[in-house]
C-alpha atoms as a PDB file:
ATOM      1  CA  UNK A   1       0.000   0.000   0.000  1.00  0.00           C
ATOM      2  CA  UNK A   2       1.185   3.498  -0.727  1.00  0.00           C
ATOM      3  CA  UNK A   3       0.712   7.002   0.946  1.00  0.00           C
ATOM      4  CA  UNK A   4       1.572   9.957  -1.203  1.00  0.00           C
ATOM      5  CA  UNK A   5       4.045   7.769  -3.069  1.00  0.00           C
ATOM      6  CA  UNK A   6       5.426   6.300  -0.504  1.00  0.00           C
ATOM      7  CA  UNK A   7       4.927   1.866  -0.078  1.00  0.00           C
ATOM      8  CA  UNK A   8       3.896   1.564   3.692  1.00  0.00           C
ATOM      9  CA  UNK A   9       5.877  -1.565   4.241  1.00  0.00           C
ATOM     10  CA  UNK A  10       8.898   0.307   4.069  1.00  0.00           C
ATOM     11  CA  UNK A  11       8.234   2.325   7.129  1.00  0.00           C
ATOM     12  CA  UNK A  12       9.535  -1.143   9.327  1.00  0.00           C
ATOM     13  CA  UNK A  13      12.712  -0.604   7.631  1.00  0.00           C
ATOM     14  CA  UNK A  14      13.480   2.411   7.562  1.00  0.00           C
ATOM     15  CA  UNK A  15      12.842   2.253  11.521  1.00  0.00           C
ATOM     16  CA  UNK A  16      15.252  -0.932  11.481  1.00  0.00           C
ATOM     17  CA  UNK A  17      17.989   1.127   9.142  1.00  0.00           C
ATOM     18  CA  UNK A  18      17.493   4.433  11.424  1.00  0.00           C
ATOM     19  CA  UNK A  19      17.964   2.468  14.812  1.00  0.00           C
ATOM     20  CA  UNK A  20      20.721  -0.290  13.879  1.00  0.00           C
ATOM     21  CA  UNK A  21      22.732   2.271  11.175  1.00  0.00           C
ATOM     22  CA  UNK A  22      23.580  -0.922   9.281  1.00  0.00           C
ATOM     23  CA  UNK A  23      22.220  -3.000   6.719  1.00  0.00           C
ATOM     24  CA  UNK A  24      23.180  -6.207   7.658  1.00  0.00           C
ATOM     25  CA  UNK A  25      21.672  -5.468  11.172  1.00  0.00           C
ATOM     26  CA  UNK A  26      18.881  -4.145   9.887  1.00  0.00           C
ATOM     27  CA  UNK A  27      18.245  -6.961   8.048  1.00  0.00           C
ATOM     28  CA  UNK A  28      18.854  -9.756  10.129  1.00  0.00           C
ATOM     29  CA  UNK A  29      16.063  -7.528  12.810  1.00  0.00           C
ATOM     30  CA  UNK A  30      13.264  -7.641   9.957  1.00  0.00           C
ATOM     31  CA  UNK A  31      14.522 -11.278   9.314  1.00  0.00           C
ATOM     32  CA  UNK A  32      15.000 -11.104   5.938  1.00  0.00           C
ATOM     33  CA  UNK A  33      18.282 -11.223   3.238  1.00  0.00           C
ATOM     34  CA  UNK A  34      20.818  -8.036   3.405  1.00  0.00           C
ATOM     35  CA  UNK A  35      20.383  -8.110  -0.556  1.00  0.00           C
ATOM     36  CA  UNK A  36      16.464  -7.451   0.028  1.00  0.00           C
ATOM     37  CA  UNK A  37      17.812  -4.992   2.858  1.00  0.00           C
ATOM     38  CA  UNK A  38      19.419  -2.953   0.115  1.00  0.00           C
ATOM     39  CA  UNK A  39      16.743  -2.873  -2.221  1.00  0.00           C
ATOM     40  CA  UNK A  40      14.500  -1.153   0.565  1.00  0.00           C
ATOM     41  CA  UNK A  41      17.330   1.116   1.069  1.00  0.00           C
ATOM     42  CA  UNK A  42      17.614   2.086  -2.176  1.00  0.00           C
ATOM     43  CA  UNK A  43      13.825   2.903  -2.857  1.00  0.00           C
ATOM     44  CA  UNK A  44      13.998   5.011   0.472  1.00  0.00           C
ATOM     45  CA  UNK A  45      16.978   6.756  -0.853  1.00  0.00           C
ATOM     46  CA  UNK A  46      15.082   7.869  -3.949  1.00  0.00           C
ATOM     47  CA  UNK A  47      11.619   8.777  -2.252  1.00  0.00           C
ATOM     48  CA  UNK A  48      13.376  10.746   0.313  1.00  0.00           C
ATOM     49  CA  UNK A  49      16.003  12.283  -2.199  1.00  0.00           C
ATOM     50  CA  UNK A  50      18.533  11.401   0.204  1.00  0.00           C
ATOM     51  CA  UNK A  51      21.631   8.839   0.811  1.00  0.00           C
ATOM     52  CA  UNK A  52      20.417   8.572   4.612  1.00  0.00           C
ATOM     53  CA  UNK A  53      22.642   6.946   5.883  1.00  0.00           C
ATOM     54  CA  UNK A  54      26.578   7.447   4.799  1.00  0.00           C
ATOM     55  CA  UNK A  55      30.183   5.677   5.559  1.00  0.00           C
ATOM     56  CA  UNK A  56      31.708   8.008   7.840  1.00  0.00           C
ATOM     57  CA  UNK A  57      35.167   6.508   8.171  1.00  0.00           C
ATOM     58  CA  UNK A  58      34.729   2.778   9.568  1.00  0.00           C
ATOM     59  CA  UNK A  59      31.210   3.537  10.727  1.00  0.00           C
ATOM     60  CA  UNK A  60      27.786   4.649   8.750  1.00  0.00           C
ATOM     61  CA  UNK A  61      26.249   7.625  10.343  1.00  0.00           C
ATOM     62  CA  UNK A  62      22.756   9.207   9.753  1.00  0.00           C
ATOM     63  CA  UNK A  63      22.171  12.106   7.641  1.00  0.00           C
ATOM     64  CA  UNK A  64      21.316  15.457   9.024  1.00  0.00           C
ATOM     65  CA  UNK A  65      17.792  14.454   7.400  1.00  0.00           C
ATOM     66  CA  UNK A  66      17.540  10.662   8.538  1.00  0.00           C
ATOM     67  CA  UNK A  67      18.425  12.085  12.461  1.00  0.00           C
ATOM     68  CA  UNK A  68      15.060  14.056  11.880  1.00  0.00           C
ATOM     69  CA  UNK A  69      13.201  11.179  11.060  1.00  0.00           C
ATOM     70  CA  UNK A  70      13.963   8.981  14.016  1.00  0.00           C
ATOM     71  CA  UNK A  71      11.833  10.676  16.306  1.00  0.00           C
ATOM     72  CA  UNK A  72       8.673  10.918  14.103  1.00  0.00           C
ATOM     73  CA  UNK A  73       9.307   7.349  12.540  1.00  0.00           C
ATOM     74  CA  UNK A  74       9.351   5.813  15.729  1.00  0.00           C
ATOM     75  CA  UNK A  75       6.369   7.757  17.012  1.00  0.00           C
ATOM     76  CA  UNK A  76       4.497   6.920  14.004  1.00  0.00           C
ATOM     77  CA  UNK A  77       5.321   2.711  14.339  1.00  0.00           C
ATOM     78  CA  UNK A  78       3.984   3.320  17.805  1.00  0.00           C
ATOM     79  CA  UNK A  79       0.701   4.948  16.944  1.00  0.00           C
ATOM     80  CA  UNK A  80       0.323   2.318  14.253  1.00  0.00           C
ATOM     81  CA  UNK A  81       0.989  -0.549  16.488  1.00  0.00           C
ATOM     82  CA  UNK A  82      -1.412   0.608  18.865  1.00  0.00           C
ATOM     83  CA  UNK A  83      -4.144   1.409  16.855  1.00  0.00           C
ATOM     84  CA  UNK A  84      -3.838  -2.037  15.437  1.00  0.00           C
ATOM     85  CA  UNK A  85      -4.018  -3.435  18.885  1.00  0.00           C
ATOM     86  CA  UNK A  86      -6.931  -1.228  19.959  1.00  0.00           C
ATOM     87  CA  UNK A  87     -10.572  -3.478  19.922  1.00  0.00           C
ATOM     88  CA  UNK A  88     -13.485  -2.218  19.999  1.00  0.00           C
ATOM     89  CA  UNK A  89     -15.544  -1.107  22.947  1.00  0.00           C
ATOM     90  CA  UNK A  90     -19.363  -1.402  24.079  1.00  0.00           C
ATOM     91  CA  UNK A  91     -20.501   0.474  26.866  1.00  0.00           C
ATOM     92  CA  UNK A  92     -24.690  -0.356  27.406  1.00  0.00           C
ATOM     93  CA  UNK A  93     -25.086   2.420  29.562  1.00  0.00           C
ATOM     94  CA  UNK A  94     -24.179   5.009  26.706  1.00  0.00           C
ATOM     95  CA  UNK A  95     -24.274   3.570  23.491  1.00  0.00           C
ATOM     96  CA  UNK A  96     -26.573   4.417  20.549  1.00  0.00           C
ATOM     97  CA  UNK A  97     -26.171   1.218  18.765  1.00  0.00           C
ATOM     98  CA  UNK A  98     -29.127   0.167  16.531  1.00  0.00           C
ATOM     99  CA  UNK A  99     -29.386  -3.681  16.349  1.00  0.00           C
ATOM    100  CA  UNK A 100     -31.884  -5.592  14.108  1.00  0.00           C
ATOM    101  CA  UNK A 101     -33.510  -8.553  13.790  1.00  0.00           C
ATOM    102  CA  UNK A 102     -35.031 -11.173  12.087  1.00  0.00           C
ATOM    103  CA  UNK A 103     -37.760 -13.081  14.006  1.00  0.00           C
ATOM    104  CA  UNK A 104     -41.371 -14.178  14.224  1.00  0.00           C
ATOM    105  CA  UNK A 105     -43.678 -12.787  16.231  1.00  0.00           C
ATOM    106  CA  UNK A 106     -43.921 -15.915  18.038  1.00  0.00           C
ATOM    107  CA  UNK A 107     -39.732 -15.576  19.223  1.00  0.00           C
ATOM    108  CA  UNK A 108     -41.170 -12.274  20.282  1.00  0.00           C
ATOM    109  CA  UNK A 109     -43.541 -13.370  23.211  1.00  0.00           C
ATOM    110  CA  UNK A 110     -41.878 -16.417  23.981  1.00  0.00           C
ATOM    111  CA  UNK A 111     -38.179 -15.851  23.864  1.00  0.00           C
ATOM    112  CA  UNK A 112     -37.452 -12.024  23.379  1.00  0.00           C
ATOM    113  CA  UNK A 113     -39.968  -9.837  25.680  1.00  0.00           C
ATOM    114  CA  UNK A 114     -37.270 -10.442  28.714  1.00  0.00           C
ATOM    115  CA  UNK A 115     -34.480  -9.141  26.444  1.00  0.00           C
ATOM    116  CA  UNK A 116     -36.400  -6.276  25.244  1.00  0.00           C
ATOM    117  CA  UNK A 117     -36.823  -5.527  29.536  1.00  0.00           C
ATOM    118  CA  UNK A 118     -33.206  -6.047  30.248  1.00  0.00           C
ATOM    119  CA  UNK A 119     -32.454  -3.535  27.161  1.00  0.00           C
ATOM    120  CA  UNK A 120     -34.489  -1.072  28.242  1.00  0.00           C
ATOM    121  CA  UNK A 121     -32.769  -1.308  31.586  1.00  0.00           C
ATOM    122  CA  UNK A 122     -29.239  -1.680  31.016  1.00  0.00           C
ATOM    123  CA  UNK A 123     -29.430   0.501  27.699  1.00  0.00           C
ATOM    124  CA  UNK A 124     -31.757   2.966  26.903  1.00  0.00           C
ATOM    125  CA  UNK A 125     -30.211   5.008  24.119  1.00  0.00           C
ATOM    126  CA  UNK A 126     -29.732   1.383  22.052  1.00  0.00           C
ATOM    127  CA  UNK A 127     -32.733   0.686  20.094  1.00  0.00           C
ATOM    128  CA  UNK A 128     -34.111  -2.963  18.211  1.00  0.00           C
ATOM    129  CA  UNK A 129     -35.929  -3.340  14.608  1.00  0.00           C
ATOM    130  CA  UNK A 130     -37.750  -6.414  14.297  1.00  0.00           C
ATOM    131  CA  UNK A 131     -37.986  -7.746  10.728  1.00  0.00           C
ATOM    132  CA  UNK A 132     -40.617 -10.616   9.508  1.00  0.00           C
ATOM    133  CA  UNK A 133     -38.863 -13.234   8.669  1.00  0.00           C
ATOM    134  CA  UNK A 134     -38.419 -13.904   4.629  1.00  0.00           C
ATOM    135  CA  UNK A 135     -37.022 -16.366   1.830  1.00  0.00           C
ATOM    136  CA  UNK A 136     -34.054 -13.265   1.882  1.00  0.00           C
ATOM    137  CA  UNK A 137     -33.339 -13.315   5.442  1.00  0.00           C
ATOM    138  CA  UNK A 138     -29.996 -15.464   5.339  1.00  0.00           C
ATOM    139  CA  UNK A 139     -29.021 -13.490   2.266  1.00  0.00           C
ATOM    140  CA  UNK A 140     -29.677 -10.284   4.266  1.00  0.00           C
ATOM    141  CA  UNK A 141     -27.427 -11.631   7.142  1.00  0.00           C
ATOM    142  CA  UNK A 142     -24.715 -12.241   4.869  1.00  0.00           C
ATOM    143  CA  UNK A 143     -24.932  -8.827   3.336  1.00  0.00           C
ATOM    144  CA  UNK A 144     -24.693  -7.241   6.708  1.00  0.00           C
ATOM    145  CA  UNK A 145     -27.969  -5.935   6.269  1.00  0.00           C
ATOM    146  CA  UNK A 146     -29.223  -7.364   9.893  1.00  0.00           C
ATOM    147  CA  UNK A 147     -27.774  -8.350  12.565  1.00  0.00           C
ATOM    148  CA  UNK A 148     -29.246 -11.460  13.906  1.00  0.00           C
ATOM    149  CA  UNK A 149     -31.578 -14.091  12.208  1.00  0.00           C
ATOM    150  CA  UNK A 150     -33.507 -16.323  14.691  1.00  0.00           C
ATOM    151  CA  UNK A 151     -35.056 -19.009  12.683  1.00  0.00           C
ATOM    152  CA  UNK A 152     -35.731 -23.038  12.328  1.00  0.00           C
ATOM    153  CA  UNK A 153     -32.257 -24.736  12.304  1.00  0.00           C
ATOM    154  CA  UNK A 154     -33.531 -26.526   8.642  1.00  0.00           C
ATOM    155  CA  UNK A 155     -33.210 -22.825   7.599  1.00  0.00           C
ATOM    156  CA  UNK A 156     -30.146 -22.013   9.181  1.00  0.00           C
ATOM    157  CA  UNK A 157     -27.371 -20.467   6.762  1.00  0.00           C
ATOM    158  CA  UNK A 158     -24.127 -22.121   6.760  1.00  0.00           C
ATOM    159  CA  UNK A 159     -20.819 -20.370   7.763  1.00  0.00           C
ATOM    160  CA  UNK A 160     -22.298 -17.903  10.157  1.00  0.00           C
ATOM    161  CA  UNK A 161     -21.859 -18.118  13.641  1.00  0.00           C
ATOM    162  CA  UNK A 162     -24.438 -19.830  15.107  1.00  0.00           C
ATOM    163  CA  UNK A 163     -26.417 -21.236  18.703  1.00  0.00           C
ATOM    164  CA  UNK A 164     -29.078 -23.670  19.378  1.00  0.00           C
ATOM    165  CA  UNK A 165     -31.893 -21.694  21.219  1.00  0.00           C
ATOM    166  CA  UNK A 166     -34.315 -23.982  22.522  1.00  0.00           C
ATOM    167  CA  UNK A 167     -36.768 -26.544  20.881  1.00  0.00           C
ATOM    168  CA  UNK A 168     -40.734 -26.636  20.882  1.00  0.00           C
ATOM    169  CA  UNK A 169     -43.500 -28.992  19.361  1.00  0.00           C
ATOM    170  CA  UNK A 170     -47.240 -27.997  18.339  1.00  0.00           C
ATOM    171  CA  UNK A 171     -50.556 -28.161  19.855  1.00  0.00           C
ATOM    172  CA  UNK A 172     -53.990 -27.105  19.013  1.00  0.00           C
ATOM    173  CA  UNK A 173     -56.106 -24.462  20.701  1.00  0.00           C
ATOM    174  CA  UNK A 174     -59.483 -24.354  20.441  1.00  0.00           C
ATOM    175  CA  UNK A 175     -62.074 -21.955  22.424  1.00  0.00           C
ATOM    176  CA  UNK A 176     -63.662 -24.163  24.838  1.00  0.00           C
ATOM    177  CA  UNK A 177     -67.356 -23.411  24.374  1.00  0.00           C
ATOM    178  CA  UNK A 178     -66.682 -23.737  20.758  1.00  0.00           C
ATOM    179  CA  UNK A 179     -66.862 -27.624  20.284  1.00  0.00           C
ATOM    180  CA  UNK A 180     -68.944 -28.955  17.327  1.00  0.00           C
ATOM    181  CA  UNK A 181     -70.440 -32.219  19.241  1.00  0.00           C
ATOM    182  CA  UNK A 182     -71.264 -29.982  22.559  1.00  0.00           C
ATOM    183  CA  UNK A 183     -67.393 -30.586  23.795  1.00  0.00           C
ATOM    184  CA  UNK A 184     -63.785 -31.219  22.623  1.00  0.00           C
ATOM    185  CA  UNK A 185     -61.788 -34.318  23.485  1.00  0.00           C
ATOM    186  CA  UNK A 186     -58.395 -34.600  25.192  1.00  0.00           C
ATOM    187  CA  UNK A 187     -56.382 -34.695  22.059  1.00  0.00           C
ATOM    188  CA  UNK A 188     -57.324 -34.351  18.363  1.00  0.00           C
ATOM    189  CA  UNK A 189     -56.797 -37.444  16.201  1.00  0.00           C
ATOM    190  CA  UNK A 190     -55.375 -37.024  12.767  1.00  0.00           C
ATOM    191  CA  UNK A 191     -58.994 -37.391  11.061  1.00  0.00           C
ATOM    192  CA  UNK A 192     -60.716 -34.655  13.686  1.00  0.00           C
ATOM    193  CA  UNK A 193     -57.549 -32.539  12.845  1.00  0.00           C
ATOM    194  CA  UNK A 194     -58.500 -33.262   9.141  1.00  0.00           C
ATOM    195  CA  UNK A 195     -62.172 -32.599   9.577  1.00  0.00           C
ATOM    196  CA  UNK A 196     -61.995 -29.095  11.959  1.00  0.00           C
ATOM    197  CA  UNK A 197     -62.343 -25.759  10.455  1.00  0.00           C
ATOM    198  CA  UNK A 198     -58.797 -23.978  10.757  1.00  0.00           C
ATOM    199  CA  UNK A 199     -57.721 -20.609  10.991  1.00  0.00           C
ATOM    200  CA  UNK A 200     -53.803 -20.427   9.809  1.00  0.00           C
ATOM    201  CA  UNK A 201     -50.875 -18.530   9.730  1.00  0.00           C
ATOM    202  CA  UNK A 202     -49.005 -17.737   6.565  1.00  0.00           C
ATOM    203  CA  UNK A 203     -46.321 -14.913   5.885  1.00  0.00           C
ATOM    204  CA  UNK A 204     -43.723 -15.478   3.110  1.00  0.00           C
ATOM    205  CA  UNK A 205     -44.698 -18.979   2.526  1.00  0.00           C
ATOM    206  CA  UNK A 206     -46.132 -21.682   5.015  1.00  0.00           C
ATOM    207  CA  UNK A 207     -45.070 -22.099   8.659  1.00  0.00           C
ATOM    208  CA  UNK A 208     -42.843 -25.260   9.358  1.00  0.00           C
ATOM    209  CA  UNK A 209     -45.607 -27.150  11.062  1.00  0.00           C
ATOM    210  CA  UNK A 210     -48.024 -26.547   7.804  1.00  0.00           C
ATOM    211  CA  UNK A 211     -45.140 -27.501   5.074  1.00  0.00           C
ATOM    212  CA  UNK A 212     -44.169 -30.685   7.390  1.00  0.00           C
ATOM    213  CA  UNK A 213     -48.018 -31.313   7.455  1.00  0.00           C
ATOM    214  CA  UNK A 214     -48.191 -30.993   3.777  1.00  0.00           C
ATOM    215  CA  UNK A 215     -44.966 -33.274   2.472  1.00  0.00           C
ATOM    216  CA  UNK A 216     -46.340 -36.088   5.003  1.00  0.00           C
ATOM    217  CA  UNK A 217     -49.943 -36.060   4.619  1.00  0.00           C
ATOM    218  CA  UNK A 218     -50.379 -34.753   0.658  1.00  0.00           C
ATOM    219  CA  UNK A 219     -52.818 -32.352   1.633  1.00  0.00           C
ATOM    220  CA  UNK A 220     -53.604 -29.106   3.942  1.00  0.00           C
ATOM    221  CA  UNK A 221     -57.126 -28.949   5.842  1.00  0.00           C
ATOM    222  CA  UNK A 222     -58.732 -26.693   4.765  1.00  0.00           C
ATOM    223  CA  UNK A 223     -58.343 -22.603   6.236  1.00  0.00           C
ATOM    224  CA  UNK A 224     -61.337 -20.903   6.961  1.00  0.00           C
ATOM    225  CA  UNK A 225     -58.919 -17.704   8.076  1.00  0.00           C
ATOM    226  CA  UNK A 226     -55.420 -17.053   6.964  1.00  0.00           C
ATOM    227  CA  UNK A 227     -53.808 -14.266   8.757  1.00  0.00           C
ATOM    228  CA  UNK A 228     -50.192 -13.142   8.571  1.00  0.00           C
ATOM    229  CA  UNK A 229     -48.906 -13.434  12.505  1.00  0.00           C
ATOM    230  CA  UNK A 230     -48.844 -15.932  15.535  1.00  0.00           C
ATOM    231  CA  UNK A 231     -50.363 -13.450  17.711  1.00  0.00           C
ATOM    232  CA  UNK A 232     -53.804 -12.982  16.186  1.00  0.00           C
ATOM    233  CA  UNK A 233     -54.489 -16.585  16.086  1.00  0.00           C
ATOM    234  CA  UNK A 234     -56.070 -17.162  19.442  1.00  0.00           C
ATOM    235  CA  UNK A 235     -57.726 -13.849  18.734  1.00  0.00           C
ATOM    236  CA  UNK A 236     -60.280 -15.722  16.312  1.00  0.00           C
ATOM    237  CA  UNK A 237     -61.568 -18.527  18.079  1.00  0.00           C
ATOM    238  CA  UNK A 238     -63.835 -17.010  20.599  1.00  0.00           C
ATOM    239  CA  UNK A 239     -67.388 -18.202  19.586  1.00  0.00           C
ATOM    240  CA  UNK A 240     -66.266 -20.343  16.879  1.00  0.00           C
ATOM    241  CA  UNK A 241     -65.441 -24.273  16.225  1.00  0.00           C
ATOM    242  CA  UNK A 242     -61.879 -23.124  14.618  1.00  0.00           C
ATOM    243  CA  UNK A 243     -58.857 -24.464  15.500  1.00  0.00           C
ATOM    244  CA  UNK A 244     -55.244 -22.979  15.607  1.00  0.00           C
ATOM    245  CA  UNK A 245     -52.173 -24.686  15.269  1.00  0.00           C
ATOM    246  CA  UNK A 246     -49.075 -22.930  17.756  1.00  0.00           C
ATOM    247  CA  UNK A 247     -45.900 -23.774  19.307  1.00  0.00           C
ATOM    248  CA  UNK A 248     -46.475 -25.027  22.343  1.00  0.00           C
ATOM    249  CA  UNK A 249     -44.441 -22.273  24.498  1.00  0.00           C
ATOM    250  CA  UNK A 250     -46.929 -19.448  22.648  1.00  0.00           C
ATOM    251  CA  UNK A 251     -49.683 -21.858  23.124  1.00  0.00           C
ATOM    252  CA  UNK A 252     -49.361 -22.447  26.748  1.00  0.00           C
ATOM    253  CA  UNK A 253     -49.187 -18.355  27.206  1.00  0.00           C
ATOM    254  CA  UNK A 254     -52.269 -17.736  25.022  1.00  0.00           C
ATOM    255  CA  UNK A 255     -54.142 -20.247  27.591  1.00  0.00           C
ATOM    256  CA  UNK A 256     -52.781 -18.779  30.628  1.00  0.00           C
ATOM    257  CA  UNK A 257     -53.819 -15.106  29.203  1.00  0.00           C
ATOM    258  CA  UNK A 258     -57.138 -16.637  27.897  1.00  0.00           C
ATOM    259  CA  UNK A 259     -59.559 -18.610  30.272  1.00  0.00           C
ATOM    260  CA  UNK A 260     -61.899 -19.379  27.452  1.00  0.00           C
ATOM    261  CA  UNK A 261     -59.374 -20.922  25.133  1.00  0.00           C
ATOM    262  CA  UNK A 262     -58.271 -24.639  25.806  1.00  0.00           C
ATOM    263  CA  UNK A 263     -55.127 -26.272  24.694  1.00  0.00           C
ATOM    264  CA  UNK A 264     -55.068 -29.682  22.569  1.00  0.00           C
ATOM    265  CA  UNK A 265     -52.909 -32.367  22.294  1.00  0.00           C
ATOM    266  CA  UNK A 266     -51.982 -33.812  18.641  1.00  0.00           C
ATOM    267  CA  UNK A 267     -52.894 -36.835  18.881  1.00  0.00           C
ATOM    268  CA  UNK A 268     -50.560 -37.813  15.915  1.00  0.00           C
ATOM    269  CA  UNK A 269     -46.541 -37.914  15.070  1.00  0.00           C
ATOM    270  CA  UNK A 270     -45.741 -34.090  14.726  1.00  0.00           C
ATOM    271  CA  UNK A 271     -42.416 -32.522  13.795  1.00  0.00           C
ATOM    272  CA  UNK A 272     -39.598 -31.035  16.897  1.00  0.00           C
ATOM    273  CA  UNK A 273     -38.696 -27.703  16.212  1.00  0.00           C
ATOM    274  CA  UNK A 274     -35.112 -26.247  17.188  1.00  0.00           C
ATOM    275  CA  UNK A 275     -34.896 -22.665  16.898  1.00  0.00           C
ATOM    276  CA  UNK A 276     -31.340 -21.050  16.301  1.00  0.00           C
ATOM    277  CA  UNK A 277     -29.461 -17.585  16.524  1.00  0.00           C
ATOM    278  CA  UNK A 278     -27.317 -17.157  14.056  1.00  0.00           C
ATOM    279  CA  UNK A 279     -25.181 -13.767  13.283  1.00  0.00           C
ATOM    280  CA  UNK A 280     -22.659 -13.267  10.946  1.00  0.00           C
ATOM    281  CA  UNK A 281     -19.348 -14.931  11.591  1.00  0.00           C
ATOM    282  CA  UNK A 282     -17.711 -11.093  11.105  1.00  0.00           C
ATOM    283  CA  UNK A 283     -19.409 -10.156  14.445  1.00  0.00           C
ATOM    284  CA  UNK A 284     -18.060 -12.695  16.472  1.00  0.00           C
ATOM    285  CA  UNK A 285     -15.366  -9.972  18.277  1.00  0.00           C
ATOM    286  CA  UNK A 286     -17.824  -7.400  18.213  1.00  0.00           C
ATOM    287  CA  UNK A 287     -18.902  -6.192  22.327  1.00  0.00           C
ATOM    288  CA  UNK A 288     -22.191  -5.524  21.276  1.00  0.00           C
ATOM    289  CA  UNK A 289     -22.987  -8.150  19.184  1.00  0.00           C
ATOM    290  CA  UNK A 290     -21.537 -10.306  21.848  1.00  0.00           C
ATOM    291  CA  UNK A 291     -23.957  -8.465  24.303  1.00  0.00           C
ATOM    292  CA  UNK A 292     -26.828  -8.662  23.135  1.00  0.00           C
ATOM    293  CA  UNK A 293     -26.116 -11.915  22.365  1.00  0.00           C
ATOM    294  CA  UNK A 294     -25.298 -12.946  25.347  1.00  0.00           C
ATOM    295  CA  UNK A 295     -28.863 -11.386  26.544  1.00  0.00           C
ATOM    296  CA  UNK A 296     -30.671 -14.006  23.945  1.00  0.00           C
ATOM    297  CA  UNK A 297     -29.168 -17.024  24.885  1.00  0.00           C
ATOM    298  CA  UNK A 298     -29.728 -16.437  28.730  1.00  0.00           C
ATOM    299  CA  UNK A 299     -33.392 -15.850  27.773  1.00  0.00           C
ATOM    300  CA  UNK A 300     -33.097 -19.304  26.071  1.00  0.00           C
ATOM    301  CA  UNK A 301     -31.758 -21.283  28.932  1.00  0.00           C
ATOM    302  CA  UNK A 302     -34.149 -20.287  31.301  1.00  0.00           C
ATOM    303  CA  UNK A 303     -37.202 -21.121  28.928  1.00  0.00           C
ATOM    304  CA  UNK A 304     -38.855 -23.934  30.699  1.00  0.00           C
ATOM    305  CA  UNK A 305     -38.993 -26.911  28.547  1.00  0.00           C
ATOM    306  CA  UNK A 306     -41.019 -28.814  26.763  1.00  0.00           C
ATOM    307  CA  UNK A 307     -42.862 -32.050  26.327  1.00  0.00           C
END
């Protein structure tokens, strides 16, 4: 690389020809041959317009201009070397940092509500964008473009840092006054599941659970409402027969927060879903990255789990 004509590399040696006044010497510091010593002499002679250093009867002495570099030059390899050691630093209290992410609304209530808390505590001037997540979303990682994907590990994108989450299954939920025979039973067989009116989730393609459901059974039941997010499922049961399909983490909330909703077993083989953080393998060093990071996986480990 070169600075107003001059190749940076050749700043080591001039600092090994200032200190040691000797090619040979200055050579054997820098470790390499005193013919490849010479040549950097020579191109330092010519940039500065100046022998440097000259035979002064048995010894080499500096040149009125090369004892005015010795100063700066060493200054300058000291600046340089401790830039190059400097690493970055994250202070929560007083950073502005602007992190986003890629995640359902789902990872929201179950996962992510406690880290959104502990920001808001430990760093209120940093701030979180949520993105849906999308058929781009590991391209977008890789372009920088977000900073964290949270997604199912079958759609994990290879050679970026990664972390297992947590895993969840499915259940149904139903509203509990809603059953067609007068009342529901303890778990839905796969022909009841067939035969009950559904109310689904779709955003940028089908849900795991529905493509799974799809490739092993050749056929979706059928949706009497298709909405675009998790969280307005349980909101269209009440008074209805419907059923929704969750995660049974969001699932088990929506009951708790709902008294008239029940929770369903599937009462037939149903896929395990592993959920995984993944950033992009750039990051790893980076403080905040690694905080906030940090904050999402000790969300994860104290998720209860699950059946």
């Amino acid at each position: 690389m070169r600075y107003q004509r001059l190749d940076l590399n050749l700043l080591t040696a001039l600092r090994a020809l200032l200190a040691e006044r000797n090619v040979t010497r200055a050579g054997e510091q820098l470790h390499v041959t005193q013919s490849a010593m010479s040549g950097m002499l020579a191109r330092l002679r010519e940039f500065f317009d100046d022998p440097l250093i000259v035979p002064v009867g048995r010894r080499m002495v500096l040149t009125p201009l090369a004892e005015t570099l010795v100063e700066p030059v060493n200054d300058l390899i000291l600046r340089l070397d401790a830039t190059l050691s400097t690493r970055p630093v994250f202070d929560p209290a007083t950073s502005r940092r602007r992190f986003s992410i890629v995640a359902s609304d789902y990872l929201i209530q179950v996962l992510l509500l406690p880290v959104l808390q502990a920001v808001h505590r430990e760093a209120p001037g940093v701030s979180i964008e949520f993105r849906q997540p999308s058929n781009t979303a590991g391209q977008d990682l890789e372009n920088g473009e977000v900073d964290f994907v949270i997604n199912p590990a079958c759609f994990a994108t290879p050679n970026q840092g990664s972390a297992t989450l947590f895993e969840d299954r499915y259940m149904a939920l139903v509203a509990a006054d809603g059953a067609p025979s007068g009342h529901w039973p303890t778990a839905l067989s796969l022909a009841d599941y067939r035969a009950a009116r559904h109310v689904r989730m779709e955003a940028n393609g089908r849900p795991l659970f529905e493509t799974w459901f799809l490739t092993e059974h050749g056929a979706l039941p059928p949706a009497e409402v298709v909405v675009h997010n998790f969280g307005l499922l349980p909101h269209l049961l009440p008074g209805t027969a419907r059923v929704a399909t969750l995660h049974t983490r969001m699932a088990q909330q929506v009951a708790q927060q709902w008294p008239r909703l029940r929770l369903l077993r599937l009462d037939f083989p149903t896929p395990r879903l592993e959920e995984v953080l993944q950033w992009h393998r750039y990051r790893d060093a980076d403080p905040a990255s690694q905080w906030l990071r940090d904050k999402i996986l000790k969300a994860a480990a104290a998720l209860p789990t699950v059946d």
